[in-house]
C-alpha atoms as a PDB file:
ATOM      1  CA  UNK A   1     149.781 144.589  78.895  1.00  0.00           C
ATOM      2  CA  UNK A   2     148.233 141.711  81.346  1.00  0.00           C
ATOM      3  CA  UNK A   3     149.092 141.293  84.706  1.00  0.00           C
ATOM      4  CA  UNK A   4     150.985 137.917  84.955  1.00  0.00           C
ATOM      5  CA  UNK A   5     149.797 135.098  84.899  1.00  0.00           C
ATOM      6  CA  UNK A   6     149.646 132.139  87.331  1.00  0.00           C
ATOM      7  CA  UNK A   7     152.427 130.303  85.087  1.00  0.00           C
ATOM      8  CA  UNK A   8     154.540 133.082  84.934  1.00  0.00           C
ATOM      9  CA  UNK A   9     154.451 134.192  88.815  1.00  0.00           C
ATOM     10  CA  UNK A  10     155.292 130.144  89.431  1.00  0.00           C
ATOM     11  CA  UNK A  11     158.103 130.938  86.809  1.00  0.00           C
ATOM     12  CA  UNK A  12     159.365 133.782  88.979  1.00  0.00           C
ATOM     13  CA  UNK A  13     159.064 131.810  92.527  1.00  0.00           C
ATOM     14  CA  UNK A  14     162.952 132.312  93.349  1.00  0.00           C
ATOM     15  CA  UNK A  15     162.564 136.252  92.987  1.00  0.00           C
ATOM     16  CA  UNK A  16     159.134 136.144  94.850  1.00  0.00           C
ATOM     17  CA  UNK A  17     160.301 134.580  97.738  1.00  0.00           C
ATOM     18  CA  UNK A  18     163.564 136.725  97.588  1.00  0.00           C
ATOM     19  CA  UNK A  19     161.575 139.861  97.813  1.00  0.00           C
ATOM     20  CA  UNK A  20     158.917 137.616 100.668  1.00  0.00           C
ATOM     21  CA  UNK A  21     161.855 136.961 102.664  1.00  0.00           C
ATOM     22  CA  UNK A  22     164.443 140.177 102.002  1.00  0.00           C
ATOM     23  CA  UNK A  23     161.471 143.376 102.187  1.00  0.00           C
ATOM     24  CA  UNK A  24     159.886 142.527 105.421  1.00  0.00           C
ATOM     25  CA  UNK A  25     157.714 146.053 105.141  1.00  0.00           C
ATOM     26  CA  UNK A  26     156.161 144.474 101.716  1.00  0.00           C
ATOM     27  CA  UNK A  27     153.047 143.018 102.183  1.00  0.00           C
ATOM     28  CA  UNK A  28     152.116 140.148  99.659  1.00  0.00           C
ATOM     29  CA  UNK A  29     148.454 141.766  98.930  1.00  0.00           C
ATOM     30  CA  UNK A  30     147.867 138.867  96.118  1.00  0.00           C
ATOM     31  CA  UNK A  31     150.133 136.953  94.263  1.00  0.00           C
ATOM     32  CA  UNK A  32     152.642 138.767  92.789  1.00  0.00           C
ATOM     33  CA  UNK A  33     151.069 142.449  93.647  1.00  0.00           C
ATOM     34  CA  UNK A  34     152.799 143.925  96.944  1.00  0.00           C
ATOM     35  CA  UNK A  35     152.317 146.836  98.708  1.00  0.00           C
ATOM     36  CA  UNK A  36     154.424 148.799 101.252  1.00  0.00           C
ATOM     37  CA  UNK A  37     152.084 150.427 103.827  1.00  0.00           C
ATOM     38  CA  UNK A  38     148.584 150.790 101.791  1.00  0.00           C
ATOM     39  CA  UNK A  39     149.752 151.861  98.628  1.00  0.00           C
ATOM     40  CA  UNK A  40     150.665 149.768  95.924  1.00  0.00           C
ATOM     41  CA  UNK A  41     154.300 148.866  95.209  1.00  0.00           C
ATOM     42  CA  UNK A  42     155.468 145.990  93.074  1.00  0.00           C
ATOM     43  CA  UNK A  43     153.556 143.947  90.419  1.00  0.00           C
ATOM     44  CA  UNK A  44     154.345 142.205  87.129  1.00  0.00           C
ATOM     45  CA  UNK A  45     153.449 142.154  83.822  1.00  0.00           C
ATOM     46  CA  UNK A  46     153.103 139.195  80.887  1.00  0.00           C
ATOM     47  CA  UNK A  47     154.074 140.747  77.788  1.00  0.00           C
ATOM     48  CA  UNK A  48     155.133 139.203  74.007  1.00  0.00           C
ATOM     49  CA  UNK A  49     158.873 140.568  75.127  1.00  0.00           C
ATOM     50  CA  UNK A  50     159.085 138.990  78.053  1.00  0.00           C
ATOM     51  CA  UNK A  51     158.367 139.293  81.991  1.00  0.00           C
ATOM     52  CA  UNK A  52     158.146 142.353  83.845  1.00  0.00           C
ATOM     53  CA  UNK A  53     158.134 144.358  86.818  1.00  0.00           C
ATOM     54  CA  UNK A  54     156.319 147.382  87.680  1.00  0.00           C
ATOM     55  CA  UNK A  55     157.824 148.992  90.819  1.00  0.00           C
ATOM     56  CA  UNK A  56     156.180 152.619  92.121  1.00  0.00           C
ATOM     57  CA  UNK A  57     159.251 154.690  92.565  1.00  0.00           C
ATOM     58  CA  UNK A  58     157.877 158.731  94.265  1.00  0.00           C
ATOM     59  CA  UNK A  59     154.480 158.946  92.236  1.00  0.00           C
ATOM     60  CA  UNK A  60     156.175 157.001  88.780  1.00  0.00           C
ATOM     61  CA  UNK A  61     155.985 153.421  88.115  1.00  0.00           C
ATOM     62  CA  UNK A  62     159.381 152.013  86.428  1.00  0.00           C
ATOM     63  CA  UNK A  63     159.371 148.890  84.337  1.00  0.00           C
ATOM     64  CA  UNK A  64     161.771 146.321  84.944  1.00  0.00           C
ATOM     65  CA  UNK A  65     162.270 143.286  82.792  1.00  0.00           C
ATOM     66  CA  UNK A  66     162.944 140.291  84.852  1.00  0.00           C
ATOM     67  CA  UNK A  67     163.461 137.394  82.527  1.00  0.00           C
ATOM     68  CA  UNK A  68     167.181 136.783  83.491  1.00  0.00           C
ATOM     69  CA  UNK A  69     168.836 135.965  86.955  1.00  0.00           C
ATOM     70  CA  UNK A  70     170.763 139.820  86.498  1.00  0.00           C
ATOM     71  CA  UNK A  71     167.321 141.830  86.060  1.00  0.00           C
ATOM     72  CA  UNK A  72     165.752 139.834  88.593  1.00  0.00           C
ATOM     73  CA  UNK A  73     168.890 141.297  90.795  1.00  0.00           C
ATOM     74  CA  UNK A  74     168.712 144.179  89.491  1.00  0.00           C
ATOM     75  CA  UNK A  75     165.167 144.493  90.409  1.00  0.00           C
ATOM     76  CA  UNK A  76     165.528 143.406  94.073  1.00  0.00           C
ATOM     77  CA  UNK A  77     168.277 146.100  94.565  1.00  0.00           C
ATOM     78  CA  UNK A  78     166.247 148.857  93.452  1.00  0.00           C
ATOM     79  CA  UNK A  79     163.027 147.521  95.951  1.00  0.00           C
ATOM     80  CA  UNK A  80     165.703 147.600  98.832  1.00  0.00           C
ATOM     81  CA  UNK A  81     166.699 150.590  98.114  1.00  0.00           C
ATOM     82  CA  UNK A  82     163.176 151.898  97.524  1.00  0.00           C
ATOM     83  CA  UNK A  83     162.113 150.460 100.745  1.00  0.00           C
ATOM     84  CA  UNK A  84     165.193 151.983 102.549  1.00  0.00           C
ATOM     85  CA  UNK A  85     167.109 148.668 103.401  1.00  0.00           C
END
């Protein structure tokens, strides 16, 4: 599975800047890949099913799809609650 694409990150610009504007600790590293401190947190993922999310929860990374306005809520509560907001 690719990393996501220029399109699809432009396609995801409402969640992006959520997460810019919501996480202050996340750092913006490149587009679409954030970290929190200096290890990697959040990135996403082009795949033939859709849009995802990889977000490092403890030592695991957990897949989120993000293709509908839910998951992409769903997705910022779990990075607020990983990043203790």
């Amino acid at each position: 599975m690719k990393h996501a694409s220029a399109e699809t990150l432009d396609s995801l610009n409402d969640l992006l800047t959520g997460i810019r504007h919501h996480c202050p600790p996340i750092k913006e590293k490149k587009p679409g890949v954030f970290y929190l401190k200096s290890s990697a947190l959040l990135h996403f993922h082009d795949d033939p099913a859709g849009i995802f999310a990889d977000l490092k929860i403890d030592s695991d990374w957990v897949r989120y799809r993000v293709n509908t306005p839910q998951e992409r809520t769903m997705l910022l509560t779990a990075i607020e609650e990983r990043v203790g907001r």
